[in-house]
N, C-alpha and C. Protein backbone atom coordinates (compact mmCIF):
# COMPACT_ATOMS: atom_id res chain seq x y z
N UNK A 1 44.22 -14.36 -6.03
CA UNK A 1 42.83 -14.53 -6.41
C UNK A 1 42.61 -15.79 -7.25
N UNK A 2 43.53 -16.27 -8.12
CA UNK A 2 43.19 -17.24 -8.59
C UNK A 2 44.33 -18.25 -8.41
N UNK A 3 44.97 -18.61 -7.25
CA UNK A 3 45.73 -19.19 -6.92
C UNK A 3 45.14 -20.89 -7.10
N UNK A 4 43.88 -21.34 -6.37
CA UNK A 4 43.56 -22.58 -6.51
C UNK A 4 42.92 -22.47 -8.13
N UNK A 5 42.91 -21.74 -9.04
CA UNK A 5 42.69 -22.29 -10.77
C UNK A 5 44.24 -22.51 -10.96
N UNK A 6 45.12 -21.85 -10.93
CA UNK A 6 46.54 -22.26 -10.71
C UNK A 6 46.49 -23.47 -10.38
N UNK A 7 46.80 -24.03 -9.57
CA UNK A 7 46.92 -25.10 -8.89
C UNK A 7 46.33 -26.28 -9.39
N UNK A 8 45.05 -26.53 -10.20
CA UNK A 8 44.00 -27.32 -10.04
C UNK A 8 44.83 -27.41 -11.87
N UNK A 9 45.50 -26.55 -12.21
CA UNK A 9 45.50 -26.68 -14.09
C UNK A 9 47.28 -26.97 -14.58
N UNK A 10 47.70 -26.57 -12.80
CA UNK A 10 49.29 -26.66 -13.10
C UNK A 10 50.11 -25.59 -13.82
N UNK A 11 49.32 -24.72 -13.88
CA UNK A 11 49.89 -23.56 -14.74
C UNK A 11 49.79 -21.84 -13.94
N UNK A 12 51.18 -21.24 -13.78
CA UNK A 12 51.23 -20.44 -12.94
C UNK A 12 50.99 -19.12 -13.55
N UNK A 13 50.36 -18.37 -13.55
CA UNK A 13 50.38 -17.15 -14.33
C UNK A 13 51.08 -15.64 -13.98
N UNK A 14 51.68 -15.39 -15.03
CA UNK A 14 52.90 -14.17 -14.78
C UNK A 14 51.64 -12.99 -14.70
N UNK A 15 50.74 -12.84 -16.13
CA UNK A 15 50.15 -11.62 -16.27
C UNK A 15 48.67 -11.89 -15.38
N UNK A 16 48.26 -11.21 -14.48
CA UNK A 16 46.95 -11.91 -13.54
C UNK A 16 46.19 -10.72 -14.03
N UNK A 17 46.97 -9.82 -14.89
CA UNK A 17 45.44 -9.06 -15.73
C UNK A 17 45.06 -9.38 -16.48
N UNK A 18 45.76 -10.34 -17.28
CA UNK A 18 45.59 -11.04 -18.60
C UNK A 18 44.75 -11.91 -18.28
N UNK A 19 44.92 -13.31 -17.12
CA UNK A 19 44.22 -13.95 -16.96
C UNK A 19 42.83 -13.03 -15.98
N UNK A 20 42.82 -12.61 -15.70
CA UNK A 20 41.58 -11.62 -15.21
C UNK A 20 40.67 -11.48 -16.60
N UNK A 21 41.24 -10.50 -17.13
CA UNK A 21 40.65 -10.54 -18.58
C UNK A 21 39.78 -11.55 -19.33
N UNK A 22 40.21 -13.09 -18.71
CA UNK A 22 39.24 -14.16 -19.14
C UNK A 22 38.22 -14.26 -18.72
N UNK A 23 37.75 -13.50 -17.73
CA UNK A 23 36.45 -14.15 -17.02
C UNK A 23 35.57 -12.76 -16.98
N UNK A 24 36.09 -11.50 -17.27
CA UNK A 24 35.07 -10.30 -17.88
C UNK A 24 34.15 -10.76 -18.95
N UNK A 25 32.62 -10.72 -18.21
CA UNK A 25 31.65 -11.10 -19.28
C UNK A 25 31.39 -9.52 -19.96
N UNK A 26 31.09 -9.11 -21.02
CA UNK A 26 30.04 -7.84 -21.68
C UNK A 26 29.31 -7.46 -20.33
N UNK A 27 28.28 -7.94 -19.91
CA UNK A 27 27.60 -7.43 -19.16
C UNK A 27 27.97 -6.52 -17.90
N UNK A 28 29.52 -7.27 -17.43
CA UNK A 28 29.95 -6.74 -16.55
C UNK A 28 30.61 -5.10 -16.46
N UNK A 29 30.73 -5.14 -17.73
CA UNK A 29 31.22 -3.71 -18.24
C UNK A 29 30.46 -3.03 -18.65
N UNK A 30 29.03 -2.98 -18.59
CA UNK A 30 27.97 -2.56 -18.93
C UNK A 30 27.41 -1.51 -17.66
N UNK A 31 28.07 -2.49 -17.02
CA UNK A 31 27.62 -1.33 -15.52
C UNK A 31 28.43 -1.04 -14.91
N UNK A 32 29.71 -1.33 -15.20
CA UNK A 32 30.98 -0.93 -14.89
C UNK A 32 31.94 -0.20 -15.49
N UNK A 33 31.40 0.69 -16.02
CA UNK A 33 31.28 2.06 -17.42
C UNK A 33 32.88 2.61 -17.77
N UNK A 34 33.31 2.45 -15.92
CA UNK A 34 34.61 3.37 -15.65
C UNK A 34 36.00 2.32 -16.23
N UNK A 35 35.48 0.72 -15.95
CA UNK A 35 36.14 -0.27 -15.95
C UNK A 35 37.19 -0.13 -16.76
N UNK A 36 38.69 -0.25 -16.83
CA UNK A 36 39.50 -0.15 -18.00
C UNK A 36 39.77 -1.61 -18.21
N UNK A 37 38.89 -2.70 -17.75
CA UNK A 37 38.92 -3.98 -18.36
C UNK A 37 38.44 -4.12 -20.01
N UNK A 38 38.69 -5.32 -20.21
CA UNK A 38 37.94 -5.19 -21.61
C UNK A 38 37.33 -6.65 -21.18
N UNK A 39 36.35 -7.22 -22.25
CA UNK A 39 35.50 -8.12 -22.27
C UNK A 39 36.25 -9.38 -22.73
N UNK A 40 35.98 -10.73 -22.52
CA UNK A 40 36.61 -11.73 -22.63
C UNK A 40 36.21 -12.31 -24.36
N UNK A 41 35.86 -11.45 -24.97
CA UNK A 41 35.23 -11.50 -26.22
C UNK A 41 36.57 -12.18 -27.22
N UNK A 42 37.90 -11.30 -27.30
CA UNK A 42 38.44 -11.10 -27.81
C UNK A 42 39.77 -12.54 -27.74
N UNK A 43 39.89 -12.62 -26.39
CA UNK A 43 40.45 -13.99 -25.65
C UNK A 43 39.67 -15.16 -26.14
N UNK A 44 38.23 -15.34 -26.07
CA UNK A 44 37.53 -16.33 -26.54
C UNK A 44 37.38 -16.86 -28.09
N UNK A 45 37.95 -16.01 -28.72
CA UNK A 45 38.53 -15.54 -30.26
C UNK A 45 39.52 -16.32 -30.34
N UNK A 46 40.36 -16.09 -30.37
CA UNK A 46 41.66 -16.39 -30.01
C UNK A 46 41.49 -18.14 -29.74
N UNK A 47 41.28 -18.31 -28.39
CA UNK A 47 41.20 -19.46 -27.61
C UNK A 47 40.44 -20.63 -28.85
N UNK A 48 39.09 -20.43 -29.27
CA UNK A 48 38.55 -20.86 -30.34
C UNK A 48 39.51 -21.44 -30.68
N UNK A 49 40.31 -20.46 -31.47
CA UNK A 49 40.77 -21.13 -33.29
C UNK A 49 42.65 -22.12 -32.33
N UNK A 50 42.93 -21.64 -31.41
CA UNK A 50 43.75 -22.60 -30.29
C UNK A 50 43.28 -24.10 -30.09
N UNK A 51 41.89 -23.93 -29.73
CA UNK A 51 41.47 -25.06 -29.49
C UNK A 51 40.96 -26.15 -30.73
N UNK A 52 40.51 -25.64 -31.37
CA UNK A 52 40.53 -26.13 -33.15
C UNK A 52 41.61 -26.88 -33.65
N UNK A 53 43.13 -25.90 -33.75
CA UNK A 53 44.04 -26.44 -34.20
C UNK A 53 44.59 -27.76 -33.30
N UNK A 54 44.84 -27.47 -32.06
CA UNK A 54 45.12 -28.65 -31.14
C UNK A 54 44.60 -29.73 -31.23
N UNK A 55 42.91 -29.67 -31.31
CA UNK A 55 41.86 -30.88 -31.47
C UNK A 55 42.18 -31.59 -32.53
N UNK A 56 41.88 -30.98 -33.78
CA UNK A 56 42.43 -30.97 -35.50
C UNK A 56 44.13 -31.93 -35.29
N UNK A 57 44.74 -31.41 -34.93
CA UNK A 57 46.30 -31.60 -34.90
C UNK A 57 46.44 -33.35 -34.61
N UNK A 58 45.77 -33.49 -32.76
CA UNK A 58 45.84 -34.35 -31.99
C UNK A 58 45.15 -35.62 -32.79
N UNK A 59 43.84 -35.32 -33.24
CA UNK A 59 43.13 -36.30 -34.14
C UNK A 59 44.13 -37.36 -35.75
N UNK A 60 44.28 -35.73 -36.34
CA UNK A 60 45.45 -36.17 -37.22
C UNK A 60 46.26 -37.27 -37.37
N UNK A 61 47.24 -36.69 -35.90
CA UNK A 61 48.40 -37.44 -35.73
C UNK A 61 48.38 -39.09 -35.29
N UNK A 62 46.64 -39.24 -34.72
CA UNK A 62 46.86 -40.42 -33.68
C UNK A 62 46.06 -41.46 -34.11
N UNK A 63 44.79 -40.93 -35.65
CA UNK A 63 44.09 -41.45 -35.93
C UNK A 63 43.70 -41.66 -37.68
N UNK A 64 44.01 -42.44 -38.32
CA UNK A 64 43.79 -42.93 -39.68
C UNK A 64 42.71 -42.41 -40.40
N UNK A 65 41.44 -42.35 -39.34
CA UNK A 65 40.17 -42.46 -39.85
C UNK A 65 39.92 -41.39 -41.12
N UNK A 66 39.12 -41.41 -42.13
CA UNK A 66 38.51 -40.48 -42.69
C UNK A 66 38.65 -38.97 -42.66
N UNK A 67 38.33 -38.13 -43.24
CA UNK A 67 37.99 -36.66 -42.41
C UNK A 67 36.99 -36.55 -41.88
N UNK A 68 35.47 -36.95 -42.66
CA UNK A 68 34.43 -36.80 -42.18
C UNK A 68 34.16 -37.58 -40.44
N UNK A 69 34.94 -38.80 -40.62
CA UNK A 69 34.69 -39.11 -39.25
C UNK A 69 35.65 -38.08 -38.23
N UNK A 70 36.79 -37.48 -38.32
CA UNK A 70 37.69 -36.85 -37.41
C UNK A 70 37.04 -35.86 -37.44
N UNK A 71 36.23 -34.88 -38.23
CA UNK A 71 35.33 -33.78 -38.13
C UNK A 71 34.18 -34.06 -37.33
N UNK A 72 33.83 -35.26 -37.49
CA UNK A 72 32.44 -35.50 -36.33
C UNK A 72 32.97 -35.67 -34.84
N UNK A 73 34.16 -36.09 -34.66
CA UNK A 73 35.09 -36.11 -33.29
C UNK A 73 35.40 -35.02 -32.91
N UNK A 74 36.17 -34.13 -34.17
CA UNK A 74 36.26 -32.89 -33.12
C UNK A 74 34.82 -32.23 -32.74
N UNK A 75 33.85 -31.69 -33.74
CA UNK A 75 32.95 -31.31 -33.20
C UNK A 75 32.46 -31.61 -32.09
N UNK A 76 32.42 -32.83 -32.01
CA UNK A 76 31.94 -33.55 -30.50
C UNK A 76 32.60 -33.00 -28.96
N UNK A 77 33.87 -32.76 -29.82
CA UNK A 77 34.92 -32.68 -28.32
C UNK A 77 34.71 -30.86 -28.24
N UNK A 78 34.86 -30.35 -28.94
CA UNK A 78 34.83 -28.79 -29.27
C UNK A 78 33.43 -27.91 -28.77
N UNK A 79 32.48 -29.02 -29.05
CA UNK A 79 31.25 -27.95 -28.76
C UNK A 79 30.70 -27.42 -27.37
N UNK A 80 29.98 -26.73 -27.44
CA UNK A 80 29.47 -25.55 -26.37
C UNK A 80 29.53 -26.55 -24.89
N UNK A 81 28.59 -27.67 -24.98
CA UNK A 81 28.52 -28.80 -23.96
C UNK A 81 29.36 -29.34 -23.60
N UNK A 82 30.56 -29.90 -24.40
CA UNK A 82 31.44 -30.54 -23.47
C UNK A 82 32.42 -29.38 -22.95
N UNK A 83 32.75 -28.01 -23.84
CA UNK A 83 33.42 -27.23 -22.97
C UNK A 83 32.72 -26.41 -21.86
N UNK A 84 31.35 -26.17 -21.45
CA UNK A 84 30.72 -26.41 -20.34
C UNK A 84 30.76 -26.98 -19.64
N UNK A 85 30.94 -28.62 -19.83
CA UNK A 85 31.05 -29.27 -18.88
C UNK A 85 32.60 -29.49 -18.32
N UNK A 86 33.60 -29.03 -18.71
CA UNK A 86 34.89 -28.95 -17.84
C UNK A 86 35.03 -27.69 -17.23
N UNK A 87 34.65 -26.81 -17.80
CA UNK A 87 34.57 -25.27 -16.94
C UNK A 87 34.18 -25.47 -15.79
N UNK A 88 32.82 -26.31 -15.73
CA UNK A 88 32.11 -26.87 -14.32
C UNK A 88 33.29 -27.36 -13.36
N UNK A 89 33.78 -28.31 -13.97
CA UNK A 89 35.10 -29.52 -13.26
C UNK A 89 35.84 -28.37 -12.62
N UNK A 90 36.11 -27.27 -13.59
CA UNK A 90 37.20 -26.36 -13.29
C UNK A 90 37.09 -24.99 -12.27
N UNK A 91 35.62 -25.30 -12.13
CA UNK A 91 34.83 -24.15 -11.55
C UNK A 91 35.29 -22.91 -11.84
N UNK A 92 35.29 -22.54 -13.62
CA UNK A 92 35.38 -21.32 -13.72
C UNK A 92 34.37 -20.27 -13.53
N UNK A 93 33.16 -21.11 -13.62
CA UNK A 93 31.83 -19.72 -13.24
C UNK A 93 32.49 -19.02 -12.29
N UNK A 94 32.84 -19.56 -11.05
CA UNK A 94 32.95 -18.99 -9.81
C UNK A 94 34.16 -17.86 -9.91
N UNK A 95 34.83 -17.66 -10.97
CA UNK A 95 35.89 -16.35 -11.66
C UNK A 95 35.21 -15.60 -12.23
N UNK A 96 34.05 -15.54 -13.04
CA UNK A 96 33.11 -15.02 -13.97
C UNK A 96 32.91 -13.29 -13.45
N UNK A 97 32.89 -12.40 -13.83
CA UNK A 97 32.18 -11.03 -13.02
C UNK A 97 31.10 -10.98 -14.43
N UNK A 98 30.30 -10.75 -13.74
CA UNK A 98 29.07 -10.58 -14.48
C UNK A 98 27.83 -8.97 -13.93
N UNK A 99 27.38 -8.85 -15.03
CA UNK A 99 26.68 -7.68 -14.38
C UNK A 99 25.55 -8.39 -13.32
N UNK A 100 24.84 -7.79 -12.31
CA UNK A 100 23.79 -8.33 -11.33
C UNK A 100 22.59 -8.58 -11.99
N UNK A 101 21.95 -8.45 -12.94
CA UNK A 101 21.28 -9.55 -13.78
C UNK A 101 21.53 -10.57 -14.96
N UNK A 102 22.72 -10.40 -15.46
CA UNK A 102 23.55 -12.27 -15.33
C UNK A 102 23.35 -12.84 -14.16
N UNK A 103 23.81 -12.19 -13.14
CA UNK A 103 23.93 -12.98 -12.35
C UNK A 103 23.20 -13.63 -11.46
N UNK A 104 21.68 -13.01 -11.93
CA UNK A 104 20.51 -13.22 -11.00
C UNK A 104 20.11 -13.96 -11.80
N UNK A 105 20.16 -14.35 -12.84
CA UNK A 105 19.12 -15.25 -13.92
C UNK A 105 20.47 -16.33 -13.67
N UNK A 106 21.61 -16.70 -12.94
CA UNK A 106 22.43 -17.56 -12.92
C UNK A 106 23.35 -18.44 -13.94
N UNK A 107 24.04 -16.77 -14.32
CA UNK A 107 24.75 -16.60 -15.46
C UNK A 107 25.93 -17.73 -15.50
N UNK A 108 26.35 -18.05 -14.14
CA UNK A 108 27.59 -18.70 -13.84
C UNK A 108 27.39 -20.16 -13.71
N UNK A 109 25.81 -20.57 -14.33
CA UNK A 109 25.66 -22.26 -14.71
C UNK A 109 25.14 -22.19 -16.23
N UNK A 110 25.08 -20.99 -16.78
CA UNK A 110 24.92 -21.36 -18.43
C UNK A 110 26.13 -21.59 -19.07
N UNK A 111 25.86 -22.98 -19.83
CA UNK A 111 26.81 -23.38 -20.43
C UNK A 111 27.34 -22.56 -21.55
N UNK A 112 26.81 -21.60 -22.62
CA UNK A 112 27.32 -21.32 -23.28
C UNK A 112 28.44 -19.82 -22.57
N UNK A 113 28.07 -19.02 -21.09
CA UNK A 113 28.95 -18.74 -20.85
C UNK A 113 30.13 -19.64 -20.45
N UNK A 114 29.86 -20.28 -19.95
CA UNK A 114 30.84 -21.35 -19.42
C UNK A 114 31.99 -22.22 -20.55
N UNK A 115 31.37 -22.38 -21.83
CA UNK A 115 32.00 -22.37 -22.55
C UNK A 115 33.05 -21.42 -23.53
N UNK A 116 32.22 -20.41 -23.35
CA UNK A 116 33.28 -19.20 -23.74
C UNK A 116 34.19 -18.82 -22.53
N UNK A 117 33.67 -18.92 -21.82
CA UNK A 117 35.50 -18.52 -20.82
C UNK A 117 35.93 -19.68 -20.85
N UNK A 118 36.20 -20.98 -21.52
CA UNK A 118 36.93 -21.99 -21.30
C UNK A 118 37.46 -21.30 -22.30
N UNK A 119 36.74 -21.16 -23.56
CA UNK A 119 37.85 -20.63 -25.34
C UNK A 119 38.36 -19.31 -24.63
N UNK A 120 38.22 -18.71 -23.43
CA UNK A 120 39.18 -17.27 -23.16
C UNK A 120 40.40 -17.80 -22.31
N UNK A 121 40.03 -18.74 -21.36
CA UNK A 121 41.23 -19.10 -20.99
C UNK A 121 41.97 -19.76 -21.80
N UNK A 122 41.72 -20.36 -22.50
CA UNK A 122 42.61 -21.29 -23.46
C UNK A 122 43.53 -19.78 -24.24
N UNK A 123 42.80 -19.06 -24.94
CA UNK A 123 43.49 -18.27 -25.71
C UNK A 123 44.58 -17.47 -24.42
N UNK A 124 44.50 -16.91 -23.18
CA UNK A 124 45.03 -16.31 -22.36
C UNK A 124 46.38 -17.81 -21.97
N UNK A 125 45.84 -18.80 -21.83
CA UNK A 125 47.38 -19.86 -22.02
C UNK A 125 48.34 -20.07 -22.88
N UNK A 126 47.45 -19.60 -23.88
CA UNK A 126 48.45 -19.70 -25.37
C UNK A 126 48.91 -18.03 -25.31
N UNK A 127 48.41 -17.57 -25.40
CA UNK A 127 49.58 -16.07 -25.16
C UNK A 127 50.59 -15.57 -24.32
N UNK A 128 50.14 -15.87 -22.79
CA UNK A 128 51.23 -16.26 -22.27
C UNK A 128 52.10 -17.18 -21.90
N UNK A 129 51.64 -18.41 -22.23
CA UNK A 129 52.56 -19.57 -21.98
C UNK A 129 53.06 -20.18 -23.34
N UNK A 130 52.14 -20.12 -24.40
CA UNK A 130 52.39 -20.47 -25.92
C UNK A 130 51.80 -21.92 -26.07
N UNK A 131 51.97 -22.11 -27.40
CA UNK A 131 51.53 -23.20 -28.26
C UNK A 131 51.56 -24.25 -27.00
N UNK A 132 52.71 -25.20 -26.75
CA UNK A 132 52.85 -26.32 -26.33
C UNK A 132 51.81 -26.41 -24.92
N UNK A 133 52.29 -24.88 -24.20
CA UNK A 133 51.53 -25.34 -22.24
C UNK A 133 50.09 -25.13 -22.96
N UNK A 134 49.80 -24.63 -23.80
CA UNK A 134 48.46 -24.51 -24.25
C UNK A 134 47.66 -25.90 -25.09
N UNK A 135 48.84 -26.43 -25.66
CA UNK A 135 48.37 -27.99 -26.14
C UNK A 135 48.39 -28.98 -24.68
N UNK A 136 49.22 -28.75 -23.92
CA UNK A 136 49.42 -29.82 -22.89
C UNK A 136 48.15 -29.38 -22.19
N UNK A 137 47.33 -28.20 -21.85
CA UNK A 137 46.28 -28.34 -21.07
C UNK A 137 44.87 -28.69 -21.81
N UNK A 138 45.01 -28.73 -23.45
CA UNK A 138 44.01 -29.08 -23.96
C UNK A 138 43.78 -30.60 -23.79
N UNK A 139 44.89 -31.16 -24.10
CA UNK A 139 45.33 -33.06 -23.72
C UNK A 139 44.51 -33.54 -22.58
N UNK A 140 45.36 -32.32 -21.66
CA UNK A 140 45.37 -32.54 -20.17
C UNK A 140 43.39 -32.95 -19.83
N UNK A 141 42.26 -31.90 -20.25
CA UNK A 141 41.12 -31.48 -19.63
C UNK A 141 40.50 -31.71 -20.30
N UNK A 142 40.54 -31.92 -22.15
CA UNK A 142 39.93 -31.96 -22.91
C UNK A 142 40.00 -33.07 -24.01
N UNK A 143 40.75 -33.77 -24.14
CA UNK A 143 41.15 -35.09 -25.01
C UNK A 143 40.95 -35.91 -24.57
N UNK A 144 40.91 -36.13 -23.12
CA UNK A 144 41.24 -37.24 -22.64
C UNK A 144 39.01 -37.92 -22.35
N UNK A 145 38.59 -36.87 -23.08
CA UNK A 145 36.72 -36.97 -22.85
C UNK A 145 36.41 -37.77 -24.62
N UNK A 146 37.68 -37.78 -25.28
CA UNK A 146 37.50 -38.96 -26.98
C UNK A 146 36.78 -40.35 -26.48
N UNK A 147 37.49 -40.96 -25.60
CA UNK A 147 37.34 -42.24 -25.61
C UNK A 147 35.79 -42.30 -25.25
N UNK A 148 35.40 -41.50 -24.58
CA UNK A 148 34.19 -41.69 -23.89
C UNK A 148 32.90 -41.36 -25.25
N UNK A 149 33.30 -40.04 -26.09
CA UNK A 149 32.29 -39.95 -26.54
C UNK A 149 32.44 -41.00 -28.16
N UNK A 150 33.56 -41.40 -28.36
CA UNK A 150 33.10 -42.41 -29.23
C UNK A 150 32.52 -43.78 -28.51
N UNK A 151 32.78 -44.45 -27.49
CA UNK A 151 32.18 -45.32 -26.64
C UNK A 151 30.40 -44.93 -27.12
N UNK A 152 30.11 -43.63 -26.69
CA UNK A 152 29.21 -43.17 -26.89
C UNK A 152 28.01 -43.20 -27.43
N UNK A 153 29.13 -42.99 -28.67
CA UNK A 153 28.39 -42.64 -29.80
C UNK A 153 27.87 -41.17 -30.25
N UNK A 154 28.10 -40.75 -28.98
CA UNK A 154 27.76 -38.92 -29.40
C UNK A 154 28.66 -37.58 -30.45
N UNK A 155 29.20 -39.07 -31.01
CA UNK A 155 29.78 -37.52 -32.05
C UNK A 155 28.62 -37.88 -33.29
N UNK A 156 28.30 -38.97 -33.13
CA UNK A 156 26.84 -38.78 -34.59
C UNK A 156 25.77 -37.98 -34.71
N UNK A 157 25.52 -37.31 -35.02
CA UNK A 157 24.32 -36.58 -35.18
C UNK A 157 23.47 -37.16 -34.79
N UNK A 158 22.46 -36.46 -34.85
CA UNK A 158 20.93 -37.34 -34.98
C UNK A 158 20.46 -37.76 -35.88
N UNK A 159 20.34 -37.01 -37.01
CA UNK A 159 20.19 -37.42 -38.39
C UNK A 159 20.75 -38.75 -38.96
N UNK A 160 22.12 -38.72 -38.83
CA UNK A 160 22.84 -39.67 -39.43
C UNK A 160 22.65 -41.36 -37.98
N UNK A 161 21.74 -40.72 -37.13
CA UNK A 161 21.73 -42.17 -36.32
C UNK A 161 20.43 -42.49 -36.58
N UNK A 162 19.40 -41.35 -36.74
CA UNK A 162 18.53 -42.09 -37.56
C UNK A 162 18.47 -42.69 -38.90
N UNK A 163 19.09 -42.38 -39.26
CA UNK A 163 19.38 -43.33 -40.85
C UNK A 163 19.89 -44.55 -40.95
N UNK A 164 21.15 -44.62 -40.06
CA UNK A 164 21.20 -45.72 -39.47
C UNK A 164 20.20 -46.88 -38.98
N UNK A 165 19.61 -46.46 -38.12
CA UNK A 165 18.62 -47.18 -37.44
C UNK A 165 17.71 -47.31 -38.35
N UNK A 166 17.31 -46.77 -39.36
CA UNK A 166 16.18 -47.13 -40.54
C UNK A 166 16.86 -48.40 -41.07
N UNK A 167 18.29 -48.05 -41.84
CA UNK A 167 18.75 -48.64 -42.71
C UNK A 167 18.97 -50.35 -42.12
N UNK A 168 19.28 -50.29 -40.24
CA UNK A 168 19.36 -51.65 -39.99
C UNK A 168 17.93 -52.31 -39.64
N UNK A 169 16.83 -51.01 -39.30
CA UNK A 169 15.54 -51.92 -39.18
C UNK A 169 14.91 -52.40 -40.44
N UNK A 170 14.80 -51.37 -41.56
CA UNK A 170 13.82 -51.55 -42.30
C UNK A 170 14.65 -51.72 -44.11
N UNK A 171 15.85 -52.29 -43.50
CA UNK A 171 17.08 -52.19 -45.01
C UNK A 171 16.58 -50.86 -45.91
N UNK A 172 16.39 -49.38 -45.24
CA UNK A 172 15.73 -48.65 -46.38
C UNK A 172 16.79 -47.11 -45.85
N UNK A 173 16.75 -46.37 -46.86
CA UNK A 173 17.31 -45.29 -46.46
C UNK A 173 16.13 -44.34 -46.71
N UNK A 174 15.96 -43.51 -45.14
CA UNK A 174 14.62 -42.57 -45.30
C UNK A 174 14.50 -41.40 -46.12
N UNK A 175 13.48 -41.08 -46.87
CA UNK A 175 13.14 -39.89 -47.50
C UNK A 175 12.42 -38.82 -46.60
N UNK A 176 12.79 -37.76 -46.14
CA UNK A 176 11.96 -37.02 -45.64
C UNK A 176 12.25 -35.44 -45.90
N UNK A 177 11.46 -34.40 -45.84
CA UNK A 177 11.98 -33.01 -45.92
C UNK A 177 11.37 -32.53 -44.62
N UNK A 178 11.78 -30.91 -44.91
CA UNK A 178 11.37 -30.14 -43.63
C UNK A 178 10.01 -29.85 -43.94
N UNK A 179 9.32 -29.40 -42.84
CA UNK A 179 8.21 -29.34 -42.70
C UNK A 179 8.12 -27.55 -42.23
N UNK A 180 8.82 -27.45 -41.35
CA UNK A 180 8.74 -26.16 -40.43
C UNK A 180 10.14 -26.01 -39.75
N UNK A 181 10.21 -24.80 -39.43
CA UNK A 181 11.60 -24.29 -38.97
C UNK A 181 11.10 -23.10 -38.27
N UNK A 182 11.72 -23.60 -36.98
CA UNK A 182 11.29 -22.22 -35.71
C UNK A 182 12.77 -22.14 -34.88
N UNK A 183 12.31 -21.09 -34.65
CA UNK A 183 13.92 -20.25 -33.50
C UNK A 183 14.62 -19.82 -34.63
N UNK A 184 15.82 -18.77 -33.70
CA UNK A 184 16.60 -17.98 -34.31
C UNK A 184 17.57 -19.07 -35.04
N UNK A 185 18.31 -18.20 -36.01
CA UNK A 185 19.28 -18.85 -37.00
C UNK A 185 20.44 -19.70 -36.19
N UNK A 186 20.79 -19.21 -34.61
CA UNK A 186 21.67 -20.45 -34.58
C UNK A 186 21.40 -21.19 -33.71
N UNK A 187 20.11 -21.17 -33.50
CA UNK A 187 19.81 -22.14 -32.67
C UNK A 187 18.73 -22.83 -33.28
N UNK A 188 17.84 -23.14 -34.41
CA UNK A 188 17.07 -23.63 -35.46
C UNK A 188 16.40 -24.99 -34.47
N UNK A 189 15.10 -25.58 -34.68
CA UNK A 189 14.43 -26.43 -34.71
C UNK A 189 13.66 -27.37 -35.97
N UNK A 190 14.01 -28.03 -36.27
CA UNK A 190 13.63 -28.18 -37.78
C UNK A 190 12.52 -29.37 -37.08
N UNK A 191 11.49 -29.35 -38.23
CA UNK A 191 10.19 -30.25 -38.37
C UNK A 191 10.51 -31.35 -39.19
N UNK A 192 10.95 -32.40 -39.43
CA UNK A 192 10.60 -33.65 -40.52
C UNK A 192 9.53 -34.45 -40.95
N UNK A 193 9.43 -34.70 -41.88
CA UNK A 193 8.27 -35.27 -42.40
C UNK A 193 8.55 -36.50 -43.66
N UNK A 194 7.39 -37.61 -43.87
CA UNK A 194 8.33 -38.13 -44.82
C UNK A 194 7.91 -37.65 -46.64
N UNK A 195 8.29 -37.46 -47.41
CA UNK A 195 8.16 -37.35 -48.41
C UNK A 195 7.18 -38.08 -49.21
């Protein structure tokens, strides 16, 4: 069943319940009551704080800079979007079981699922293969996207590129506060205004 994700990552898997286990969304077990699967909740846990240390580690070792700047790199490389966007490369949606309305609202192109079964497979490589095949596929799929986003420029915030851009148009550093704040807590919209 998952012979071509094998293939495509170089990595052969002994336990195929384990790696099964990565791609059980909640929902799927929601209507699948009897299921003695469990949810990829717990793998994506795991995988997280895997992918953290590796990122963290790799930065460390290869780069002088600051913390604050190696913290704006990993974030960059770590977050929901760029591990969405290799899941895509990797076509893990297409492993995904999802209940039939995930899957009708087209559960298997939202990135933030897509990003959590990347942090479940990662954690399911590091358990059965360990630390290193689990660093070599982070290198492998996921490091090698640095060069691009400092080229970029997308590990800066917005904030801090608008300040920038004040400070080289108008030699001034901006004053502004919030104005308004809408949406839920982790997904926030903030209003600015200038002071």
């Amino acid at each position: 069943m998952y012979k071509e994700l094998e293939k495509l990552i170089g990595i052969t898997f002994k336990n195929q319940a384990l790696l099964e286990n990565a791609f059980i969304h909640r929902s799927y077990l929601n209507e699948n009551r009897n299921s003695t699967l469990e949810s990829n909740e717990r793998l994506e846990f795991l995988g997280d704080a895997v992918l953290e240390l590796v990122v963290t580690e790799y930065l460390f070792l290869n780069y002088p800079n600051p913390e604050g700047e190696l913290t704006n790199w990993r974030s960059a490389l770590v977050k929901g979007e760029m591990l969405a966007k290799i899941s895509q490369q990797l076509k893990l949606g297409s492993y995904l079981k999802l209940s039939r309305g995930e899957e009708n609202s087209g559960g298997r192109e939202k990135d933030y699922l897509l990003a959590n079964t990347f942090e479940a497979l990662v954690g399911v490589i590091y358990l059965e293969q360990g630390y290193t095949t689990a660093q070599t596929f982070i290198q492998t799929f996921l490091l090698l996207h640095l060069e691009t986003i400092l080229k970029e420029g997308s590990h800066i915030d917005s904030k801090s590129k608008f300040q920038e851009m004040a400070q080289e148009k108008v030699s001034t550093t901006p004053n502004y506060q919030v104005i308004s704040e809408d949406g839920p807590d982790h997904s926030k919209i903030f209003t600015m205004g200038p002071i």
